[in-house]
PDB file of N, CA and C in Angstrom:
ATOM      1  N   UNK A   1     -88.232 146.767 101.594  1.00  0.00           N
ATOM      2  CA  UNK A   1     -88.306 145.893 100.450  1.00  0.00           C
ATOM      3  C   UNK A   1     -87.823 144.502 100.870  1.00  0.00           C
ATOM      4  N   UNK A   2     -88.618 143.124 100.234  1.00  0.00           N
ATOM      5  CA  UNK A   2     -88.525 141.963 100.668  1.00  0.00           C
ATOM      6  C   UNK A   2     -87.148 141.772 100.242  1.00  0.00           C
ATOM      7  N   UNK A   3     -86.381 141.021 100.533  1.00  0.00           N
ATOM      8  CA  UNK A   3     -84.787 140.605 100.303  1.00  0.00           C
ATOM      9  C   UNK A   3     -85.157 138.936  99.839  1.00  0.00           C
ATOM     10  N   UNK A   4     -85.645 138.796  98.701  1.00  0.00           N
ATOM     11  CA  UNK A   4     -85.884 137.109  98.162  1.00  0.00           C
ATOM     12  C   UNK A   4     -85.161 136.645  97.530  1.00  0.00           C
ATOM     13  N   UNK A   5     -83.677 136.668  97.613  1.00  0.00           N
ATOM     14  CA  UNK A   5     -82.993 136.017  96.935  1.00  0.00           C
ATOM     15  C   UNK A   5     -82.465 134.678  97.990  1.00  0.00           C
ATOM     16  N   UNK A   6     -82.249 133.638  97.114  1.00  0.00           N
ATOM     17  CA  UNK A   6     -81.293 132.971  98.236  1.00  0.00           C
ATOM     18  C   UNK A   6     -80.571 133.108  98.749  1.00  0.00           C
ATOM     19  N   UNK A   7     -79.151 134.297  98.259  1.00  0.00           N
ATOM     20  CA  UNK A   7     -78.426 134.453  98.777  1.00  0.00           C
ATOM     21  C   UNK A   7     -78.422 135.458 100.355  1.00  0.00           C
ATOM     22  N   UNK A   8     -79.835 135.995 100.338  1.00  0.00           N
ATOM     23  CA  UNK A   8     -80.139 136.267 101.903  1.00  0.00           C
ATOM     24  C   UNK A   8     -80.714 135.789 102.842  1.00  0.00           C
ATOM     25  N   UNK A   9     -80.256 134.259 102.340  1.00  0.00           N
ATOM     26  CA  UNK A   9     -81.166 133.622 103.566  1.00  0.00           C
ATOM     27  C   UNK A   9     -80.029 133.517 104.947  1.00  0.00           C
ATOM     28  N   UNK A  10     -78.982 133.338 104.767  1.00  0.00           N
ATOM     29  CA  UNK A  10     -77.859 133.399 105.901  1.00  0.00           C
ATOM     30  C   UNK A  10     -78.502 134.784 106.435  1.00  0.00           C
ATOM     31  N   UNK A  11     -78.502 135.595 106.463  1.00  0.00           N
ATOM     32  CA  UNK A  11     -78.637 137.087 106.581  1.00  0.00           C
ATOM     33  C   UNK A  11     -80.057 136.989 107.586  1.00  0.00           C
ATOM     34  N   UNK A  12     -81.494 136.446 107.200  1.00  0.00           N
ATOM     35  CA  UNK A  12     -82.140 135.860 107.328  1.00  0.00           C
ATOM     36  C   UNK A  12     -82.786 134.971 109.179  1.00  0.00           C
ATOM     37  N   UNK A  13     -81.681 133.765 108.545  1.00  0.00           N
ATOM     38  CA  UNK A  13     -81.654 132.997 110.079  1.00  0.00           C
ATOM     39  C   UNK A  13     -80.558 133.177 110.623  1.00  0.00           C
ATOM     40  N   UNK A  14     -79.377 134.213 110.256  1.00  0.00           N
ATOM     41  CA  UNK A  14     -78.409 134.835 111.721  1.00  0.00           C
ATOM     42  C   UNK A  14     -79.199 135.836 112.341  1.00  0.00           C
ATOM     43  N   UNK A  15     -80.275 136.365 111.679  1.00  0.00           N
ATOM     44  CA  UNK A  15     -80.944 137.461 112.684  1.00  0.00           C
ATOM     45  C   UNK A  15     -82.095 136.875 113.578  1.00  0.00           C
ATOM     46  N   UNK A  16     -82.553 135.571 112.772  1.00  0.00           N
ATOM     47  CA  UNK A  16     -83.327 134.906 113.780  1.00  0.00           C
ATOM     48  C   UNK A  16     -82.557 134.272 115.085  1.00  0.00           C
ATOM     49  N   UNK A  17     -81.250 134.030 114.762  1.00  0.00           N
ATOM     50  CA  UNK A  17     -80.668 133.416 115.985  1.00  0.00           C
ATOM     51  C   UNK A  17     -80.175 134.346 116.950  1.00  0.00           C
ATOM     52  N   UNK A  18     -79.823 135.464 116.327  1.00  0.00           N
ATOM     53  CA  UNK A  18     -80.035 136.601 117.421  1.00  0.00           C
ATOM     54  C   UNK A  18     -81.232 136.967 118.331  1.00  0.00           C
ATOM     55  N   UNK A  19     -82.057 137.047 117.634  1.00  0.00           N
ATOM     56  CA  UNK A  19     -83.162 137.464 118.277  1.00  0.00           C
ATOM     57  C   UNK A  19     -83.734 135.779 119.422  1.00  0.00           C
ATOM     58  N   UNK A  20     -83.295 135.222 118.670  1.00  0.00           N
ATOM     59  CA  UNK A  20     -83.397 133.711 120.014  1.00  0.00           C
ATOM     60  C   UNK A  20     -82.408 133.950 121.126  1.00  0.00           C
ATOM     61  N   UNK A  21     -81.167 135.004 121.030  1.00  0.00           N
ATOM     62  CA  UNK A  21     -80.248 134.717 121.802  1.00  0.00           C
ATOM     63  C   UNK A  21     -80.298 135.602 122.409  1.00  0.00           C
ATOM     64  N   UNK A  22     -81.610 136.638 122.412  1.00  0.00           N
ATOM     65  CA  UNK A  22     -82.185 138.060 123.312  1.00  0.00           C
ATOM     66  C   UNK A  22     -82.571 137.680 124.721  1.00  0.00           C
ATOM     67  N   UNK A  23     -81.081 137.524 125.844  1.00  0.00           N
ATOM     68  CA  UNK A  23     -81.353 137.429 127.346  1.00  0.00           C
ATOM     69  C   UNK A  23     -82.625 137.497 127.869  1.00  0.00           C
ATOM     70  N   UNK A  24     -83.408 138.873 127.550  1.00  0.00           N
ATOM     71  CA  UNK A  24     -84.262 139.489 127.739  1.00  0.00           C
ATOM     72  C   UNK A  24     -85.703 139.082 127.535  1.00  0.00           C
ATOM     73  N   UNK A  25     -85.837 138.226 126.858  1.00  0.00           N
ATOM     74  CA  UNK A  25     -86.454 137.314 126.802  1.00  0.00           C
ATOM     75  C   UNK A  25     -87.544 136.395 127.398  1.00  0.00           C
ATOM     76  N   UNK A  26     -88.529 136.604 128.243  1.00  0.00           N
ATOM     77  CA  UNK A  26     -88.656 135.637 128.984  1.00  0.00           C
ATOM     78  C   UNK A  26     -90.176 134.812 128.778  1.00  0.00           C
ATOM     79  N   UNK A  27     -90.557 134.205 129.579  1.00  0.00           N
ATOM     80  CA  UNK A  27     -92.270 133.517 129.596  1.00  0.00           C
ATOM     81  C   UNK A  27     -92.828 133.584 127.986  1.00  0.00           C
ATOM     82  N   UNK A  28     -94.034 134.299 127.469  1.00  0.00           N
ATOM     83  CA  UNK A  28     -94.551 133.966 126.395  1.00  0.00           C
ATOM     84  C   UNK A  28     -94.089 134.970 124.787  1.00  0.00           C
ATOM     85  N   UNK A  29     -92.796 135.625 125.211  1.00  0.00           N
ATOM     86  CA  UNK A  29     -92.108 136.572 123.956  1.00  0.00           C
ATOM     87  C   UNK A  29     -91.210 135.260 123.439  1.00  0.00           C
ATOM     88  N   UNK A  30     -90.606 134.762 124.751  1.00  0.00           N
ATOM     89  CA  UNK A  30     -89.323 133.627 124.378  1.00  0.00           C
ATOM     90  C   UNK A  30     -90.525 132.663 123.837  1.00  0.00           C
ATOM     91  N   UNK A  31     -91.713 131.868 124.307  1.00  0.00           N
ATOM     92  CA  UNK A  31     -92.279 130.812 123.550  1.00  0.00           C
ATOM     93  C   UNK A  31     -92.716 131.555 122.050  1.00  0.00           C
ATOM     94  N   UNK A  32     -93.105 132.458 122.114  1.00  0.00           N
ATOM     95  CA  UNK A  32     -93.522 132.977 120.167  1.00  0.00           C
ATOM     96  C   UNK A  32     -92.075 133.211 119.847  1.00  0.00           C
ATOM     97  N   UNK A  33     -91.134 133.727 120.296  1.00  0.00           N
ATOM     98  CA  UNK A  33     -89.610 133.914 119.139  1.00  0.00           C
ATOM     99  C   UNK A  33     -89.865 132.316 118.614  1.00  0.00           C
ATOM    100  N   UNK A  34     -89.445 131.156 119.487  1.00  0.00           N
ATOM    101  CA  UNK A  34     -88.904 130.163 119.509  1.00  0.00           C
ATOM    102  C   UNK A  34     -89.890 129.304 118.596  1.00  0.00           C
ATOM    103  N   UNK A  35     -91.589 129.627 118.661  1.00  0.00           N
ATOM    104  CA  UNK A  35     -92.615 129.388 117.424  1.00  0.00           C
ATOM    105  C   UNK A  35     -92.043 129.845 116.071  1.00  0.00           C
ATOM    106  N   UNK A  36     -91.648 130.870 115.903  1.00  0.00           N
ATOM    107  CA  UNK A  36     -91.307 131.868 114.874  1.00  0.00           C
ATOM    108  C   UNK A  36     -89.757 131.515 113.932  1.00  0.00           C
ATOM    109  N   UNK A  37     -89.190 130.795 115.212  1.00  0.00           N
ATOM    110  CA  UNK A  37     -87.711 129.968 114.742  1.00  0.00           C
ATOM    111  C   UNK A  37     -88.252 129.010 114.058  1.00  0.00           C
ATOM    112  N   UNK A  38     -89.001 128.216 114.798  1.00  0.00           N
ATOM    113  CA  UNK A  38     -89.461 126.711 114.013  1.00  0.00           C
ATOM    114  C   UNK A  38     -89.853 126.988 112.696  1.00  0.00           C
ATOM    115  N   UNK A  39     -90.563 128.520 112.753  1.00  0.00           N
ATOM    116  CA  UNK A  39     -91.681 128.128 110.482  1.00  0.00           C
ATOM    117  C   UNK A  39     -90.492 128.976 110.402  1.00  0.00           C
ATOM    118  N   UNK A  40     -89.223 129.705 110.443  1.00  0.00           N
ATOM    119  CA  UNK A  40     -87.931 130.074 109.951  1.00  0.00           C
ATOM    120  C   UNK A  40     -87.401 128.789 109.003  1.00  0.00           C
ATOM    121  N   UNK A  41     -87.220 127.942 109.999  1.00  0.00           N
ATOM    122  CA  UNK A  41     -86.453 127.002 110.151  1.00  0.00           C
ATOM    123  C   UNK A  41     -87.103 126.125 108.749  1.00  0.00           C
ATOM    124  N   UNK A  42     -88.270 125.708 109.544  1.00  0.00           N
ATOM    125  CA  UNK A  42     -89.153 125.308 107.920  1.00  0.00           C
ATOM    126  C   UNK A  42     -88.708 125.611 106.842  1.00  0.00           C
ATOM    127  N   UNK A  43     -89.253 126.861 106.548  1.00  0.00           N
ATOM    128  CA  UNK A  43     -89.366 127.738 105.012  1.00  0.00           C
ATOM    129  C   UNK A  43     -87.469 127.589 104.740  1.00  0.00           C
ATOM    130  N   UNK A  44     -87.237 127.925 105.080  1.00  0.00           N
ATOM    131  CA  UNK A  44     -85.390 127.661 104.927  1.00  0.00           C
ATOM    132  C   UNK A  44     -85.335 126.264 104.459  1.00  0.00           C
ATOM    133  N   UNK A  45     -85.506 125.406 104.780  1.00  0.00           N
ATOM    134  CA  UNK A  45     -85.346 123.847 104.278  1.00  0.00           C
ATOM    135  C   UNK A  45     -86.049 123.944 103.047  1.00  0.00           C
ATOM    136  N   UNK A  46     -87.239 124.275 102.684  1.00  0.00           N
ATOM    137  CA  UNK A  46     -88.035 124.401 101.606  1.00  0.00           C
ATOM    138  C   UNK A  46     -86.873 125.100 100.752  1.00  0.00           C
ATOM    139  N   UNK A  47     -86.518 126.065 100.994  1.00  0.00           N
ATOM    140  CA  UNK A  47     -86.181 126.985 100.105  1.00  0.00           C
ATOM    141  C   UNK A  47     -84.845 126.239  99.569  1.00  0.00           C
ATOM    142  N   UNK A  48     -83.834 125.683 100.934  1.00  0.00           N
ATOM    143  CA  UNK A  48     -82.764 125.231 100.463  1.00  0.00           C
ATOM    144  C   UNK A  48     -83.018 123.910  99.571  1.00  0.00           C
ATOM    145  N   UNK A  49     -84.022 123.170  99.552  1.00  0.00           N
ATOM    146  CA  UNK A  49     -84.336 122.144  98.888  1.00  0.00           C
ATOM    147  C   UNK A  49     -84.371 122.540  97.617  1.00  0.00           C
ATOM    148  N   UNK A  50     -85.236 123.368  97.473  1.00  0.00           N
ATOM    149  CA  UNK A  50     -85.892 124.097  95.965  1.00  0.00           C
ATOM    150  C   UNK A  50     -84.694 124.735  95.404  1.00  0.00           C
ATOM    151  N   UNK A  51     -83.304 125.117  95.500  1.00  0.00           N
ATOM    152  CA  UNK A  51     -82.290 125.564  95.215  1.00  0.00           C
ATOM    153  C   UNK A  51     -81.341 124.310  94.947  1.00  0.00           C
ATOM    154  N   UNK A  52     -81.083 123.506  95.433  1.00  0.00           N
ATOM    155  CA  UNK A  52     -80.851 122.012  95.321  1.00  0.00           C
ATOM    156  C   UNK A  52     -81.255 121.706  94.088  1.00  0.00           C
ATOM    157  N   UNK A  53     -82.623 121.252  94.232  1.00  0.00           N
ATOM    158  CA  UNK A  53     -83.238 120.916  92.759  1.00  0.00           C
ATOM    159  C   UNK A  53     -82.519 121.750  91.524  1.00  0.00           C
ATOM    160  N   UNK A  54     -83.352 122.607  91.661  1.00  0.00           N
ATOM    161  CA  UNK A  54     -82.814 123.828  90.574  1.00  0.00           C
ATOM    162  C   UNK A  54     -80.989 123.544  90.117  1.00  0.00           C
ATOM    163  N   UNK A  55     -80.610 123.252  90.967  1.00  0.00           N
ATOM    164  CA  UNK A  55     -78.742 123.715  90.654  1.00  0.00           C
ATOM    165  C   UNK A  55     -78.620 121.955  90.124  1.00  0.00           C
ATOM    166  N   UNK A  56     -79.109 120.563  90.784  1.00  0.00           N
ATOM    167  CA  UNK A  56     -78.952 119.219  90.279  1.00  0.00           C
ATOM    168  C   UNK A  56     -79.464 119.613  88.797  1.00  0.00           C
ATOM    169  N   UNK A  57     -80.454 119.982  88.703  1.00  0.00           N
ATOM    170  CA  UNK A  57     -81.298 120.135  86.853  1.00  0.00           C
ATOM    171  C   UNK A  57     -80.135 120.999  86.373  1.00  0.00           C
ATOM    172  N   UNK A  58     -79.937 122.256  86.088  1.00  0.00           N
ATOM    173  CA  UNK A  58     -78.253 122.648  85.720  1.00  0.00           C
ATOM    174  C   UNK A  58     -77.470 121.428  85.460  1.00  0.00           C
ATOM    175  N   UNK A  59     -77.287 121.177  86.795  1.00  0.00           N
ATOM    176  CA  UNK A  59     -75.484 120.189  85.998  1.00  0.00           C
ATOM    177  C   UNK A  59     -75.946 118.926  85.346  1.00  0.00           C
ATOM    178  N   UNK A  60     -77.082 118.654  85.413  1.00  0.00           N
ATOM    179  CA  UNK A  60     -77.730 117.602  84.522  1.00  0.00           C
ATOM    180  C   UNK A  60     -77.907 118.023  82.927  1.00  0.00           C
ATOM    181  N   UNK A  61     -78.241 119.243  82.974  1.00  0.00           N
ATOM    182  CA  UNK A  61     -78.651 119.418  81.318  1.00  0.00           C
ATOM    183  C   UNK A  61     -77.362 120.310  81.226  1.00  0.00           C
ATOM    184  N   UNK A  62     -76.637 120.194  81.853  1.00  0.00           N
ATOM    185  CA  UNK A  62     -74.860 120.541  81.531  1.00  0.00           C
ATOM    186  C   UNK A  62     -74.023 119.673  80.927  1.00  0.00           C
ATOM    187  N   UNK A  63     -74.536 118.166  81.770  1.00  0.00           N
ATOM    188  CA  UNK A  63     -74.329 116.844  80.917  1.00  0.00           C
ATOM    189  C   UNK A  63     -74.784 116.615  80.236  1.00  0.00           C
ATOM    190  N   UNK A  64     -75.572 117.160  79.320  1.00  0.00           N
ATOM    191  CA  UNK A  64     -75.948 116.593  78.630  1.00  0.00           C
ATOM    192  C   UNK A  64     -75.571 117.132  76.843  1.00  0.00           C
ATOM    193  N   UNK A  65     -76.049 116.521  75.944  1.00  0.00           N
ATOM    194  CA  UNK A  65     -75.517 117.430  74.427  1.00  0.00           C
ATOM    195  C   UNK A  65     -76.292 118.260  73.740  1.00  0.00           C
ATOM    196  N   UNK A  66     -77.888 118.117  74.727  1.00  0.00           N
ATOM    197  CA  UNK A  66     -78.787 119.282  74.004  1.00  0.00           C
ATOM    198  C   UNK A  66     -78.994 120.697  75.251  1.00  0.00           C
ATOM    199  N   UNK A  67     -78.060 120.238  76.110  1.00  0.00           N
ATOM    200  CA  UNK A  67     -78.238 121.250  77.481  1.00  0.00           C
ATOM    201  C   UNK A  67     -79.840 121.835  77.921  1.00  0.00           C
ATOM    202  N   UNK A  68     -79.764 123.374  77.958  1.00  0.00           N
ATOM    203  CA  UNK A  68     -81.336 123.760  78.239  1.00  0.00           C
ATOM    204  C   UNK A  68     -82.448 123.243  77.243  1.00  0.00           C
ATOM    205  N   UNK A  69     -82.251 122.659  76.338  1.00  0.00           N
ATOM    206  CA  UNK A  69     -83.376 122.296  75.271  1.00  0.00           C
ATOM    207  C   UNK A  69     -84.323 120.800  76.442  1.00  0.00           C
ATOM    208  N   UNK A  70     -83.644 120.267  76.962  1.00  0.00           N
ATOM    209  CA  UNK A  70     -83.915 119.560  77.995  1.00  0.00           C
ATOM    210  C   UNK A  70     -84.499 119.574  79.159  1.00  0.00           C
ATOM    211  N   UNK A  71     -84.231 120.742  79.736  1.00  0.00           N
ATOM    212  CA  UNK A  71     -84.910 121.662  80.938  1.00  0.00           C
ATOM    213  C   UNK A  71     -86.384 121.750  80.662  1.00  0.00           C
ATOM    214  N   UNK A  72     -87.460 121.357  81.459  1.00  0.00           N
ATOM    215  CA  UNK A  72     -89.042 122.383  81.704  1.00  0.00           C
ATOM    216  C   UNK A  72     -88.917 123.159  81.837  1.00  0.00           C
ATOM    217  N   UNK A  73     -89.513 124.407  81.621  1.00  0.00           N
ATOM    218  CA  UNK A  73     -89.858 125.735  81.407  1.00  0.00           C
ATOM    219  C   UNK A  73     -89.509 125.872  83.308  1.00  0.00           C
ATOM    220  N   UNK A  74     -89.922 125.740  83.676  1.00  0.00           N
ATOM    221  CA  UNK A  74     -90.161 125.929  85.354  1.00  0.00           C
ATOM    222  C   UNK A  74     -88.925 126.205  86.024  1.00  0.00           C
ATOM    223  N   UNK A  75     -87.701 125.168  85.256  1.00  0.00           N
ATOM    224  CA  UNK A  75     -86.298 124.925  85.772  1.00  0.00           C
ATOM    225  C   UNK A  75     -85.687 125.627  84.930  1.00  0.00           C
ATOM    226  N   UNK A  76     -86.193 126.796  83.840  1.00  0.00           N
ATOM    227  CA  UNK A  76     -85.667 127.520  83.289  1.00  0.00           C
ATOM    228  C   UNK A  76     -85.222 127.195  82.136  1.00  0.00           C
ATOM    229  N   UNK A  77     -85.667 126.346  81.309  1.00  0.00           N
ATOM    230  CA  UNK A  77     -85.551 126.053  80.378  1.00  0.00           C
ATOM    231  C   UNK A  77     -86.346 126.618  79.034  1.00  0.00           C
ATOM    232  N   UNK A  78     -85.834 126.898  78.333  1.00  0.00           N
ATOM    233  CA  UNK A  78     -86.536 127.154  76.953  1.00  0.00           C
ATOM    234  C   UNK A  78     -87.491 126.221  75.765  1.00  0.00           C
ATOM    235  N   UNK A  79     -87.086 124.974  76.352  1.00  0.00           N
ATOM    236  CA  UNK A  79     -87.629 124.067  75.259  1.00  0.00           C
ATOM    237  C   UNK A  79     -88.286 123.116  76.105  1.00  0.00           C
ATOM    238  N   UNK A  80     -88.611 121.786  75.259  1.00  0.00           N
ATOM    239  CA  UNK A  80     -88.972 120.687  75.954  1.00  0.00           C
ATOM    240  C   UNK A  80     -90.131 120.622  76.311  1.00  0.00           C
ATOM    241  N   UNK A  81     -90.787 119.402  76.838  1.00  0.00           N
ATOM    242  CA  UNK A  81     -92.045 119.137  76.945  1.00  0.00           C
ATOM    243  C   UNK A  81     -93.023 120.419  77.751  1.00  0.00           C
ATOM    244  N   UNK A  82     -92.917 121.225  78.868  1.00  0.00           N
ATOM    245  CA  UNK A  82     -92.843 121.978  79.477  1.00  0.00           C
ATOM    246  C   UNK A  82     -93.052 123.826  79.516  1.00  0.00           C
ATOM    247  N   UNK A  83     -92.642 123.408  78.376  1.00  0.00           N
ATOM    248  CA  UNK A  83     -92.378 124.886  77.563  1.00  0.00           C
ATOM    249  C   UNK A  83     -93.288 125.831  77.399  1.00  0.00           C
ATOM    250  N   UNK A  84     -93.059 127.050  77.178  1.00  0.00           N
ATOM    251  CA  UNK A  84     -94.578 128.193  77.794  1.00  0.00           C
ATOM    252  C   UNK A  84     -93.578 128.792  75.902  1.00  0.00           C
ATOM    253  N   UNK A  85     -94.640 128.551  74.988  1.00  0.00           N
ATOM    254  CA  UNK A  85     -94.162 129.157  73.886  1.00  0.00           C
ATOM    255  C   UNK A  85     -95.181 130.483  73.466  1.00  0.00           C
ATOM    256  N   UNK A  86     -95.426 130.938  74.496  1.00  0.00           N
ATOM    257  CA  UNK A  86     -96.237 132.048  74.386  1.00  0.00           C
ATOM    258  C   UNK A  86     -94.941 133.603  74.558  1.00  0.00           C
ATOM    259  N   UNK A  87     -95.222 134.189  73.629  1.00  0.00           N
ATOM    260  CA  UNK A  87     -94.596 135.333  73.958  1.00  0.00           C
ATOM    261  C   UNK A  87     -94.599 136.852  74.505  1.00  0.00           C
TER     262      UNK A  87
END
């Protein structure tokens, strides 16, 4: 089963850095690990970005006096321009 939470992404790229740090390694296994690090490496920035966002929108409509009524539907919000009022 896929493990998609954010909180397994450490979990994630310590096993990719293991597997980069496999002695054993050599000629065209070490050039595909080290391919395979790079779109790791990628998708991790994506992801940590997209978690970023998400948590700035929080403490924004935290500041604020109508809180989630403020939020797009997308950022988890209930109300607002955005809104999926389908049930």
């Amino acid at each position: 089963m896929a493990r998609n939470k954010i909180i397994n992404l450490n979990d994630h790229l310590f096993a990719q850095l293991e597997r980069l740090g496999d002695e054993s390694l050599k000629g065209d296994a070490l050039y595909e690990e080290i391919k395979r690090s790079a779109a790791v490496t990628n998708v991790s920035e994506q992801i940590i970005k997209g978690g970023d966002l998400m948590l700035r929108a929080r403490i924004a409509a935290d500041n604020t006096i109508r809180g989630d009524q403020i939020l797009p539907a997308i950022l988890g919000g209930d109300f607002g321009p955005d809104s999926d009022t389908r049930q």
